[in-house]
N, C-alpha and C. Protein backbone atom coordinates (compact mmCIF):
# COMPACT_ATOMS: atom_id res chain seq x y z
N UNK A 1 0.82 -1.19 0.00
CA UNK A 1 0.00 0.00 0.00
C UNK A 1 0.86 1.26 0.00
N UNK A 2 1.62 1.31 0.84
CA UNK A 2 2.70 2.44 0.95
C UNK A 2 3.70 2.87 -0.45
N UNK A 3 4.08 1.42 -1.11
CA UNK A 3 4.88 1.94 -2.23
C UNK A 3 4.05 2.40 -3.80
N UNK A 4 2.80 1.78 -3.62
CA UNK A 4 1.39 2.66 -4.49
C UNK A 4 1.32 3.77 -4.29
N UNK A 5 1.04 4.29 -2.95
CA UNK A 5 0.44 6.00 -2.72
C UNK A 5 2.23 6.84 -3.33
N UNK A 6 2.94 6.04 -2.45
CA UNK A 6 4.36 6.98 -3.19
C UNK A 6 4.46 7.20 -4.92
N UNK A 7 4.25 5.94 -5.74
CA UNK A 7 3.88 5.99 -7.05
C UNK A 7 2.84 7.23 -7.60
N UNK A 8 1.75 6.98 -7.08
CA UNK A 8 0.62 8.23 -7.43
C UNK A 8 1.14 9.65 -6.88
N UNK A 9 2.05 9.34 -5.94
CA UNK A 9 2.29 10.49 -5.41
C UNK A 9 3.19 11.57 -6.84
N UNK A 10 4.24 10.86 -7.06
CA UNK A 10 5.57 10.80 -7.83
C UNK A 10 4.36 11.36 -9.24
N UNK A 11 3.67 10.09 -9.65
CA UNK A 11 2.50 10.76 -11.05
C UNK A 11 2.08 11.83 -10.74
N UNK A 12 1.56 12.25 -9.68
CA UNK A 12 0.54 13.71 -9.71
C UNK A 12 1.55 14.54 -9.59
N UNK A 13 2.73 14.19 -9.18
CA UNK A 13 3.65 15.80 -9.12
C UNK A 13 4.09 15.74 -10.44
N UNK A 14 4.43 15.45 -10.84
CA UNK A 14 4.92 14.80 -12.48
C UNK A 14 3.92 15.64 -13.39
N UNK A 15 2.60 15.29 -13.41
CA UNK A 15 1.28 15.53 -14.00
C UNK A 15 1.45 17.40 -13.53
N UNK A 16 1.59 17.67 -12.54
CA UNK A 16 1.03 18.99 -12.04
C UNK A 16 2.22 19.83 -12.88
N UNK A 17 3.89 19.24 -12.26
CA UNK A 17 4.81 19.49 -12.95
C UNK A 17 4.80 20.18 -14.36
N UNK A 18 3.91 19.35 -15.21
CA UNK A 18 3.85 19.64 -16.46
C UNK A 18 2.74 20.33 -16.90
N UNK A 19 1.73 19.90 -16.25
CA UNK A 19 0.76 21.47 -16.18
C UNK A 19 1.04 22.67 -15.89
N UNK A 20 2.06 23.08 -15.10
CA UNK A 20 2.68 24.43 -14.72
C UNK A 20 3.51 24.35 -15.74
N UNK A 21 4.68 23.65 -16.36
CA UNK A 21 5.56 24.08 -17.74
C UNK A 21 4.29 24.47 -18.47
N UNK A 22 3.59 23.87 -19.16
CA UNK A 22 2.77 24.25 -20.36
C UNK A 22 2.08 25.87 -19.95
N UNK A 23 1.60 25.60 -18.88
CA UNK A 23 1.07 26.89 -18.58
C UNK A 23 2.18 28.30 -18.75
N UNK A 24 2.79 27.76 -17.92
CA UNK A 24 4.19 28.90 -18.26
C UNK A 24 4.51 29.36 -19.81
N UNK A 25 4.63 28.26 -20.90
CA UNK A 25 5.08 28.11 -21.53
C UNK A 25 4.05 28.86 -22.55
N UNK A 26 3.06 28.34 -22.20
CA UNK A 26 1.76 29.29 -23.25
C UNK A 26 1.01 30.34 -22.66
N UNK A 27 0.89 30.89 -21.52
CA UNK A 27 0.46 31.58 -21.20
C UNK A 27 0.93 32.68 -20.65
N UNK A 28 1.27 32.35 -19.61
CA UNK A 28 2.15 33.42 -18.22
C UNK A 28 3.44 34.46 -19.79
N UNK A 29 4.24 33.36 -20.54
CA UNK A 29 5.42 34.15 -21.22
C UNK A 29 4.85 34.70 -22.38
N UNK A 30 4.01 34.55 -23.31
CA UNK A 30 3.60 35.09 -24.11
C UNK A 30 2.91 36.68 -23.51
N UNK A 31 1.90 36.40 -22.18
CA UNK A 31 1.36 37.47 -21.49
C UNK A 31 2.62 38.70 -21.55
N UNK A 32 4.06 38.13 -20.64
CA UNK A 32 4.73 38.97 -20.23
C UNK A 32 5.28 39.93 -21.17
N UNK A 33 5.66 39.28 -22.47
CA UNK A 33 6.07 39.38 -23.73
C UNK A 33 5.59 40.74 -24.27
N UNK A 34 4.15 41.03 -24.01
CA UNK A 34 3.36 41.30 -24.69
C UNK A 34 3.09 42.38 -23.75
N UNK A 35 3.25 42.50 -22.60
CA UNK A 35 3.11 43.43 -21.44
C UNK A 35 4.19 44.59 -21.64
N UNK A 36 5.93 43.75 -22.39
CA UNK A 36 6.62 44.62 -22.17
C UNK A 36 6.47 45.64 -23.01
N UNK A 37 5.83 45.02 -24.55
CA UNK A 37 5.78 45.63 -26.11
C UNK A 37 4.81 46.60 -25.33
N UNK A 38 3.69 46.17 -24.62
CA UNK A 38 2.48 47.56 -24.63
C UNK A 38 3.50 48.52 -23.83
N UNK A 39 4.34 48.51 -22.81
CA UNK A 39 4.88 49.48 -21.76
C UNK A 39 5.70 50.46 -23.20
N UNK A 40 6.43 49.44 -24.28
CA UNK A 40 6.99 50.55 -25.25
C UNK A 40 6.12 51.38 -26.33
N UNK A 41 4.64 50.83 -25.95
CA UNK A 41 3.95 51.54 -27.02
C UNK A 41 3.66 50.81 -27.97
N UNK A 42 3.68 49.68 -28.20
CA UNK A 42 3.43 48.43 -29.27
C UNK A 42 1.99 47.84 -28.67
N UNK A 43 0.97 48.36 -29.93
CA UNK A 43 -0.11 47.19 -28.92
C UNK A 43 -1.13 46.70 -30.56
N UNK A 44 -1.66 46.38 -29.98
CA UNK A 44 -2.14 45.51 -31.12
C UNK A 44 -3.69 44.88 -31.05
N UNK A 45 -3.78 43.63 -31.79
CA UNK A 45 -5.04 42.81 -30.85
C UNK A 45 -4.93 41.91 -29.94
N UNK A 46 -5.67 41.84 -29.25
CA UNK A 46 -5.71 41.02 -28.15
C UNK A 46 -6.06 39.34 -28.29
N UNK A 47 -4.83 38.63 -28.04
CA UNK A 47 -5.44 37.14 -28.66
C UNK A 47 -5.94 36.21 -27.19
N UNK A 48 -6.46 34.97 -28.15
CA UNK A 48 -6.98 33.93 -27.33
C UNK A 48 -5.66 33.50 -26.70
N UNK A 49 -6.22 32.78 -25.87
CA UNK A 49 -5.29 32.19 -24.96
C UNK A 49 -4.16 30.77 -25.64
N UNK A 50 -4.99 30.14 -26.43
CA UNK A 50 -4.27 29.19 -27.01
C UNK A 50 -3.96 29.28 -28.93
N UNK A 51 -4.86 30.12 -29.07
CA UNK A 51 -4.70 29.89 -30.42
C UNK A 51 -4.06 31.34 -31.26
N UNK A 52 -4.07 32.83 -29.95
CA UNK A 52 -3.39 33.65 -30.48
C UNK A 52 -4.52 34.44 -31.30
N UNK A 53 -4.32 35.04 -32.28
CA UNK A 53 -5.05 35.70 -33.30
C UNK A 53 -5.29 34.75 -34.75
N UNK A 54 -5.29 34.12 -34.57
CA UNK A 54 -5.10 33.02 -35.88
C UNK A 54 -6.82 33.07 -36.17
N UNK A 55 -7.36 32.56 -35.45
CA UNK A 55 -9.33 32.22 -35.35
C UNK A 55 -9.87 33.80 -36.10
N UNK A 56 -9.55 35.22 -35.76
CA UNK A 56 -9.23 36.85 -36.52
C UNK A 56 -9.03 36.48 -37.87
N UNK A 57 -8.02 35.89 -38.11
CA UNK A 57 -7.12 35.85 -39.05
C UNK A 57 -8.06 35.28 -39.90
N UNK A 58 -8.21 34.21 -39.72
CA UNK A 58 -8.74 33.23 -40.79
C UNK A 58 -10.16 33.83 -40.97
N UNK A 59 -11.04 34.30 -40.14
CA UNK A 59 -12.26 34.88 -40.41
C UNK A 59 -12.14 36.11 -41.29
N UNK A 60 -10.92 36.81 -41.20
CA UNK A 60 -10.79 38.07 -41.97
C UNK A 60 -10.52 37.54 -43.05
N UNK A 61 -9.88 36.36 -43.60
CA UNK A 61 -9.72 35.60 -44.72
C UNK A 61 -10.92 35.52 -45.22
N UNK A 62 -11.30 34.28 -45.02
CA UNK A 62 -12.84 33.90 -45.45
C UNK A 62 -13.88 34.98 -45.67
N UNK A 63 -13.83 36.31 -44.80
CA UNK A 63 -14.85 37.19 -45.24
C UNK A 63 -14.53 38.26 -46.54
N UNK A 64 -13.42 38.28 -46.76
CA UNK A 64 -12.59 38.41 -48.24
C UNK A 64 -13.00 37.96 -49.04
N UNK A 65 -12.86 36.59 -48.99
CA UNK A 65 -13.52 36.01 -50.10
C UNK A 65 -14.68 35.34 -50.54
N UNK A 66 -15.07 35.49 -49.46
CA UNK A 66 -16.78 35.35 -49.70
C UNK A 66 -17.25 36.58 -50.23
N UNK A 67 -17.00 38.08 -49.94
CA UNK A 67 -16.87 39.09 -50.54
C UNK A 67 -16.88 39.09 -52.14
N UNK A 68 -15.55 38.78 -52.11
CA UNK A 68 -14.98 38.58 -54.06
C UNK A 68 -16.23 37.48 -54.52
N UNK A 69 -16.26 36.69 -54.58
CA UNK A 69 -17.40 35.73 -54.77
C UNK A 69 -18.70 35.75 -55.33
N UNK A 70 -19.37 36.87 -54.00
CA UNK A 70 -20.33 37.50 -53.93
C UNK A 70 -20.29 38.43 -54.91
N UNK A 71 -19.44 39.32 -55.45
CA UNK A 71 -19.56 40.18 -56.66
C UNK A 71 -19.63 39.97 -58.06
N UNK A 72 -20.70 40.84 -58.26
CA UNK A 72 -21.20 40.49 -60.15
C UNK A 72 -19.91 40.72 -60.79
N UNK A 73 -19.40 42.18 -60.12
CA UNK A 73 -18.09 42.22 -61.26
C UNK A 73 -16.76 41.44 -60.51
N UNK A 74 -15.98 40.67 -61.51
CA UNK A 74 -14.99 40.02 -61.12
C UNK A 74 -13.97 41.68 -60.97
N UNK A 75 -13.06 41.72 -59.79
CA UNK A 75 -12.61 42.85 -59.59
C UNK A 75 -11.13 42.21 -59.42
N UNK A 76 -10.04 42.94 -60.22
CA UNK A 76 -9.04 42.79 -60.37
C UNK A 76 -7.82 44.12 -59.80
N UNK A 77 -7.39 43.75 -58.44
CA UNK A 77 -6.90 44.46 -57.11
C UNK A 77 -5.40 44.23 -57.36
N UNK A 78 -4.76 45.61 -57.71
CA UNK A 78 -2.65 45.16 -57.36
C UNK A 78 -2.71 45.39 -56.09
N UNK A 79 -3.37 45.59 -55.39
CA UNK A 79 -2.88 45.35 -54.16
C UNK A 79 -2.71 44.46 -52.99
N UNK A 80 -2.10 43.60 -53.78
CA UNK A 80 -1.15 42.32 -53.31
C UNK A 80 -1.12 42.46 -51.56
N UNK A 81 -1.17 42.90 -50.82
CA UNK A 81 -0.89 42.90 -49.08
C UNK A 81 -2.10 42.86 -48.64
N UNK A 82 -2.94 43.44 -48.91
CA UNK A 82 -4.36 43.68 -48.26
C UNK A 82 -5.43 42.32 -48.94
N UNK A 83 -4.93 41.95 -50.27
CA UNK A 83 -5.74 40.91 -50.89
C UNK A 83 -5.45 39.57 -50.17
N UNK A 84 -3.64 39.22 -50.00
CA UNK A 84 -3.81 38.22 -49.47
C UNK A 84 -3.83 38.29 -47.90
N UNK A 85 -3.23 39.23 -47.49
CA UNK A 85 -3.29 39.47 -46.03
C UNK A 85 -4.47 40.70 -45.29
N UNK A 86 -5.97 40.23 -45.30
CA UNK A 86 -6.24 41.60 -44.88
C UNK A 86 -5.94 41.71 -43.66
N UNK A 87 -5.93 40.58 -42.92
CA UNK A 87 -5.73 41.43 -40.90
C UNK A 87 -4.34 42.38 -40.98
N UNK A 88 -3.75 42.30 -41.55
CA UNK A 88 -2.55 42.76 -41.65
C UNK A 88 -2.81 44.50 -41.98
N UNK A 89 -3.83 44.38 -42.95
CA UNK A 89 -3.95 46.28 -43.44
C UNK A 89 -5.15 46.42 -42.52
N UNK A 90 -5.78 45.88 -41.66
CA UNK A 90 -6.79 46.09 -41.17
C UNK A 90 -5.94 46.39 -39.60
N UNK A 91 -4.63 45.41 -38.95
CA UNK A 91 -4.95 45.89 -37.95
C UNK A 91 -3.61 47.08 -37.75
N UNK A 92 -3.29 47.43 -39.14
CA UNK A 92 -2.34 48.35 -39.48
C UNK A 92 -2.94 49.92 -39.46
N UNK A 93 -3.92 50.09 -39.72
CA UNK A 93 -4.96 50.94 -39.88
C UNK A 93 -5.52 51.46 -38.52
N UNK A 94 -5.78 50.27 -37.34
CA UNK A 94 -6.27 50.35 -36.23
C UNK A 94 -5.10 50.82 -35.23
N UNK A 95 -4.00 49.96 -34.85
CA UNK A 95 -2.84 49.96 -34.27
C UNK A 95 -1.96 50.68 -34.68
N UNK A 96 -2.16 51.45 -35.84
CA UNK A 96 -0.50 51.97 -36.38
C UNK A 96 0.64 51.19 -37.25
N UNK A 97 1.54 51.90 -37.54
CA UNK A 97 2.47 51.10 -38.49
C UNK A 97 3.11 49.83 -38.06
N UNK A 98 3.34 50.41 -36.68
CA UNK A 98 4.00 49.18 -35.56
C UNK A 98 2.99 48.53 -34.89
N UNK A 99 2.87 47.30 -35.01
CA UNK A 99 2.09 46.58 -34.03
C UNK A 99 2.15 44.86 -33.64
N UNK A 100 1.53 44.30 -32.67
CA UNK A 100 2.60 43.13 -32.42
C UNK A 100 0.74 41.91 -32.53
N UNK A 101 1.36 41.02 -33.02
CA UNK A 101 -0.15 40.27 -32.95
C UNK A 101 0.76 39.02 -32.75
N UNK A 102 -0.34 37.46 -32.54
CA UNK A 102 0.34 36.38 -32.18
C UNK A 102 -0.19 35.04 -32.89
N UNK A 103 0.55 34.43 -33.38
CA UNK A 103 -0.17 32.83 -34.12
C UNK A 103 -0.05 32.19 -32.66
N UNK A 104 -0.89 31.30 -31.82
CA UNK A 104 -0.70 30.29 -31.59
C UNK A 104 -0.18 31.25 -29.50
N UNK A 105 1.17 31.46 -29.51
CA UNK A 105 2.05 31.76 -28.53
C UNK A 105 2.86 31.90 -28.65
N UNK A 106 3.74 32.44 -29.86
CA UNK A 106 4.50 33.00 -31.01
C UNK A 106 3.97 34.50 -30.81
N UNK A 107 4.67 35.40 -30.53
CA UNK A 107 4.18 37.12 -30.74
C UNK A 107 4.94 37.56 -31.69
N UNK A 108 4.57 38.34 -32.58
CA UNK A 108 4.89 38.77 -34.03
C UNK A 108 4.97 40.25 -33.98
N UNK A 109 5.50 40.98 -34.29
CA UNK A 109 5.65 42.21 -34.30
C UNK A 109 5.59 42.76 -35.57
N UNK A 110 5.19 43.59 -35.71
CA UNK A 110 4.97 44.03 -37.61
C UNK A 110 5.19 45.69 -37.72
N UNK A 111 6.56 45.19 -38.76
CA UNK A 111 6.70 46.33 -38.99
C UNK A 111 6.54 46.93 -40.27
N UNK A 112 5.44 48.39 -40.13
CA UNK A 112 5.01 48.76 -41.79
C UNK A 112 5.81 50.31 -41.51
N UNK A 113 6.50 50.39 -40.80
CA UNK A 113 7.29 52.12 -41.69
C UNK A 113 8.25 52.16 -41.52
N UNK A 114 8.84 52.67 -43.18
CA UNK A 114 9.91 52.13 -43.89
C UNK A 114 10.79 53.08 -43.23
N UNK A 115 10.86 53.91 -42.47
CA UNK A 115 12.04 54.30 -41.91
C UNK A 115 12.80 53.13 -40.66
N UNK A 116 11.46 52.68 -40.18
CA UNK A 116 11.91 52.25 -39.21
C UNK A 116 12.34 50.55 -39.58
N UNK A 117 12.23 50.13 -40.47
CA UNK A 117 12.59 49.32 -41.43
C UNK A 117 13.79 49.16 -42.27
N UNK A 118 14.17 50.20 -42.18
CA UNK A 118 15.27 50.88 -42.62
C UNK A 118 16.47 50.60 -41.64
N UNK A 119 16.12 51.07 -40.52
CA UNK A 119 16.92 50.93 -38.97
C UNK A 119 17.47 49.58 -38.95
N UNK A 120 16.15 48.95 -38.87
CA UNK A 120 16.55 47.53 -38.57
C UNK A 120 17.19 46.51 -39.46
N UNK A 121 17.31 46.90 -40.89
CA UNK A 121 18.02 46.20 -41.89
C UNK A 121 19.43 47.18 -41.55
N UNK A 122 19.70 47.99 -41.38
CA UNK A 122 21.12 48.68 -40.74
C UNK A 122 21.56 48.36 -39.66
N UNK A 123 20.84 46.87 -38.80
CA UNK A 123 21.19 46.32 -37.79
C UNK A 123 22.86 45.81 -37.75
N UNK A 124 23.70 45.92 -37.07
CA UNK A 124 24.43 44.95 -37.12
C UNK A 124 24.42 43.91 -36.26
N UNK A 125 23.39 43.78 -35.15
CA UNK A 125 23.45 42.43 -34.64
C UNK A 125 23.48 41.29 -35.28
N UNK A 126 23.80 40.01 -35.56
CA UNK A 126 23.35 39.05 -35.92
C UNK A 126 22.18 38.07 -35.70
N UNK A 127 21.84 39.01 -34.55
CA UNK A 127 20.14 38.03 -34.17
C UNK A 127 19.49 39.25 -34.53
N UNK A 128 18.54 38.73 -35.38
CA UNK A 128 17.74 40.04 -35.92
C UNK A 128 15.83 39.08 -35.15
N UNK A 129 16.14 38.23 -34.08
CA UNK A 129 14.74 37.72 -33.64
C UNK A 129 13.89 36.74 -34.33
N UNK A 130 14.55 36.46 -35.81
CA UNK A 130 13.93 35.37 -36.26
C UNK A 130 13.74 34.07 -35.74
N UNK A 131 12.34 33.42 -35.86
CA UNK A 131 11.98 32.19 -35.48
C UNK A 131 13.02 31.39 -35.37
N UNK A 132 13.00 30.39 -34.69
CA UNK A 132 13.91 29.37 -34.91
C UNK A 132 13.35 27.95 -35.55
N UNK A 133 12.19 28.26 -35.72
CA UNK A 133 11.36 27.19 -36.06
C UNK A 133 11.43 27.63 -37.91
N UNK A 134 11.83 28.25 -38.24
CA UNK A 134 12.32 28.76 -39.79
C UNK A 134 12.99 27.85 -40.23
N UNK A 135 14.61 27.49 -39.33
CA UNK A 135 15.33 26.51 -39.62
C UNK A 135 15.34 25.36 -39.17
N UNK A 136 14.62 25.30 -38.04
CA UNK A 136 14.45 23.82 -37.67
C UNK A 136 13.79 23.21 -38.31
N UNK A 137 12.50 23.37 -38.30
CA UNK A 137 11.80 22.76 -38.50
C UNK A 137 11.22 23.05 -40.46
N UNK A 138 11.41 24.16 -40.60
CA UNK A 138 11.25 24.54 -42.44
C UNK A 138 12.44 24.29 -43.03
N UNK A 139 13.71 23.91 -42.26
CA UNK A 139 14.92 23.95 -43.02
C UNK A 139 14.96 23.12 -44.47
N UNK A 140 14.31 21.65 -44.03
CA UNK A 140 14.18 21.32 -45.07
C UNK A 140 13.54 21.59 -46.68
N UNK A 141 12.51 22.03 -46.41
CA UNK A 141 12.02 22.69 -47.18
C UNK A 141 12.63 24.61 -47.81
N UNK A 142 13.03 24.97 -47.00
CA UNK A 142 13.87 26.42 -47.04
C UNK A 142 14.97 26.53 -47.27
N UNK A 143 15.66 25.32 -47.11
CA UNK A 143 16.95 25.63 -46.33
C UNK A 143 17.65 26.40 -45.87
N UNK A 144 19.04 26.77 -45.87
CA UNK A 144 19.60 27.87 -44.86
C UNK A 144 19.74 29.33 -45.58
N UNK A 145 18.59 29.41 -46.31
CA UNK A 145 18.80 30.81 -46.99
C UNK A 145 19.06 31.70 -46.07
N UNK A 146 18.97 33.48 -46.85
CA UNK A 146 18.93 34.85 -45.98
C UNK A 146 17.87 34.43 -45.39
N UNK A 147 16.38 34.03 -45.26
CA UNK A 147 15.19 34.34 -45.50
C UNK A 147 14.98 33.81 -43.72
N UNK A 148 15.84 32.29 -43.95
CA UNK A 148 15.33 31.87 -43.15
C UNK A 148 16.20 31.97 -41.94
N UNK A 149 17.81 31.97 -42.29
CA UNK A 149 18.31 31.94 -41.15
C UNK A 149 19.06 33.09 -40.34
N UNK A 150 19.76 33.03 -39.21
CA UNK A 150 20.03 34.37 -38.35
C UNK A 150 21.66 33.75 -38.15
N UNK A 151 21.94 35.12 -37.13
CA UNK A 151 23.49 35.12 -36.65
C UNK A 151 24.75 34.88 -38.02
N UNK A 152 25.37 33.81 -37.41
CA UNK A 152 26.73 34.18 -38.62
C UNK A 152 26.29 33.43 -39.96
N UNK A 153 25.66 32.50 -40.30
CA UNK A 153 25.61 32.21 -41.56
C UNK A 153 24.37 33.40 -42.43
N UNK A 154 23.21 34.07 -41.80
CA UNK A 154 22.78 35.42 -42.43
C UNK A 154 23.74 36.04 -42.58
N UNK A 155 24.71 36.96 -41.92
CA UNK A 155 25.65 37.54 -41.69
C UNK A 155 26.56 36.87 -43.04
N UNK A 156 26.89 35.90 -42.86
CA UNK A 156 27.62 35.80 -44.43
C UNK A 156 26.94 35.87 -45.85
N UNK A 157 26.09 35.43 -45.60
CA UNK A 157 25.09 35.50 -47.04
C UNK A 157 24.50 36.99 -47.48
N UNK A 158 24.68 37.84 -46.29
CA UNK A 158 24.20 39.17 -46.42
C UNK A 158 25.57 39.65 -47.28
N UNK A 159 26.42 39.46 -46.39
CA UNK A 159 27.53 39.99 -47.43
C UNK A 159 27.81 39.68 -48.68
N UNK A 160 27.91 38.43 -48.83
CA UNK A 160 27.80 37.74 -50.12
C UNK A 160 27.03 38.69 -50.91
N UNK A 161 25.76 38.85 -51.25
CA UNK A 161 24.42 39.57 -51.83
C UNK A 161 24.37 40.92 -52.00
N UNK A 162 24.80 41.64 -50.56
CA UNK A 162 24.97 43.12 -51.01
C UNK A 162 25.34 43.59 -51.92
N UNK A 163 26.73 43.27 -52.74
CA UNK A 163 27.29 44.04 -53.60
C UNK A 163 26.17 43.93 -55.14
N UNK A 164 25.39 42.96 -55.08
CA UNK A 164 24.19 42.85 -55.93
C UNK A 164 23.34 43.50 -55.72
N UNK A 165 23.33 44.25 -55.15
CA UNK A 165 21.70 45.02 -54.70
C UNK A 165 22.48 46.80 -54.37
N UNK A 166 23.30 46.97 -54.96
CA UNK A 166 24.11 48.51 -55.15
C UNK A 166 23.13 48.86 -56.12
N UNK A 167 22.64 50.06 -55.63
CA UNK A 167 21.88 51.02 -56.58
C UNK A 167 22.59 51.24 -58.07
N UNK A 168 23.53 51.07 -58.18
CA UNK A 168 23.85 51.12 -59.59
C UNK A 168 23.93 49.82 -60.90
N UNK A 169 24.20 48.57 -59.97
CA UNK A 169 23.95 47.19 -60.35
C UNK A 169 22.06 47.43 -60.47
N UNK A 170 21.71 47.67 -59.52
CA UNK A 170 19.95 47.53 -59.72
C UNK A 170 19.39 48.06 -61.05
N UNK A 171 20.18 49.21 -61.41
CA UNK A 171 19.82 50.48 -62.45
C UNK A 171 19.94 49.56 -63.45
N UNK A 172 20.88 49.28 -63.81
CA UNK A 172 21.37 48.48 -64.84
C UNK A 172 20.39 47.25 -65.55
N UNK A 173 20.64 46.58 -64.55
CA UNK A 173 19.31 45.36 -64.73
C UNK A 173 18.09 45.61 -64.90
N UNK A 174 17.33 46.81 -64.74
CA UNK A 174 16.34 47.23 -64.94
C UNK A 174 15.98 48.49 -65.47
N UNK A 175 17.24 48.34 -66.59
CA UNK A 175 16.62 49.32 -67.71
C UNK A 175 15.53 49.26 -68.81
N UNK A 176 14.46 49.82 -69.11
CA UNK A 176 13.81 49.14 -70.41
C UNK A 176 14.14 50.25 -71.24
């Protein structure tokens, strides 16, 4: 009897154990995350607890195109950001240029002004905050491009590339 209750004992701390990681892990740090962005002035929408803004997302999708659908005239839009992404010009509009939204427990920060865009490609850190789930887990599919990866191998590939993207190389290639 005694070495049972110690067993259940050992499971429920175990069990609780890991109910407090997950909780931590999805809740409490994403909260804090998100506490510090509002103290700098970054705020955004407010997501669910587990799923983030994604459930927004996808409804702002679908009501897009049930929209297009719905119209007699087929309407033909260059504006590529708002067509495929509307939460994006919608909560750009609401929040400002800067604003931070979340897939899942992942917080995203979005940046739409090009000065300040500007800044941050003049970064020289090598962690510029990208996912890590870019290369882990998309590597295969991505592999270790600029796109996807950070620190010293971005850092080399940036260099590599720059001298291709000199305003006077650009001119060139895109003369008609």
């Amino acid at each position: 009897m005694g070495i049972l209750k110690m067993i259940l004992s050992i499971i429920l701390s175990g069990f609780v154990a890991f109910v407090f990681h997950l909780y931590r892990a999805l809740v409490l740090k994403p909260q804090r995350l998100r506490s510090k962005l509002q103290n700098q002035g970054i705020r955004g929408p407010s997501p669910s607890v587990l799923l983030g803004n994604i459930s927004e997302m996808r409804r702002m999708v679908q009501d897009q195109d049930q929209a297009q659908t719905q119209s007699t005239q087929p309407a033909i839009s260059h504006d590529c950001p708002s067509t495929v992404l509307p939460y994006l010009q919608k909560w750009r509009n609401e929040y400002g240029p800067v604003f931070v939204y979340s897939t899942g427990s992942i917080q995203l920060i979005c940046v739409a002004d090009t000065e300040m865009a500007k800044e941050i490609s003049f970064s020289t850190s090598l962690s510029l905050g990208k996912p890590s789930y870019l290369s882990k887990y998309l590597g295969p599919l991505m592999g270790q491009g600029i796109l996807s990866s950070s620190g010293p191998i971005w850092a080399h590939q940036r260099k590599i590339i720059a001298p291709e993207l000199y305003l006077d190389k650009v001119k060139v290639n895109f003369t008609f």
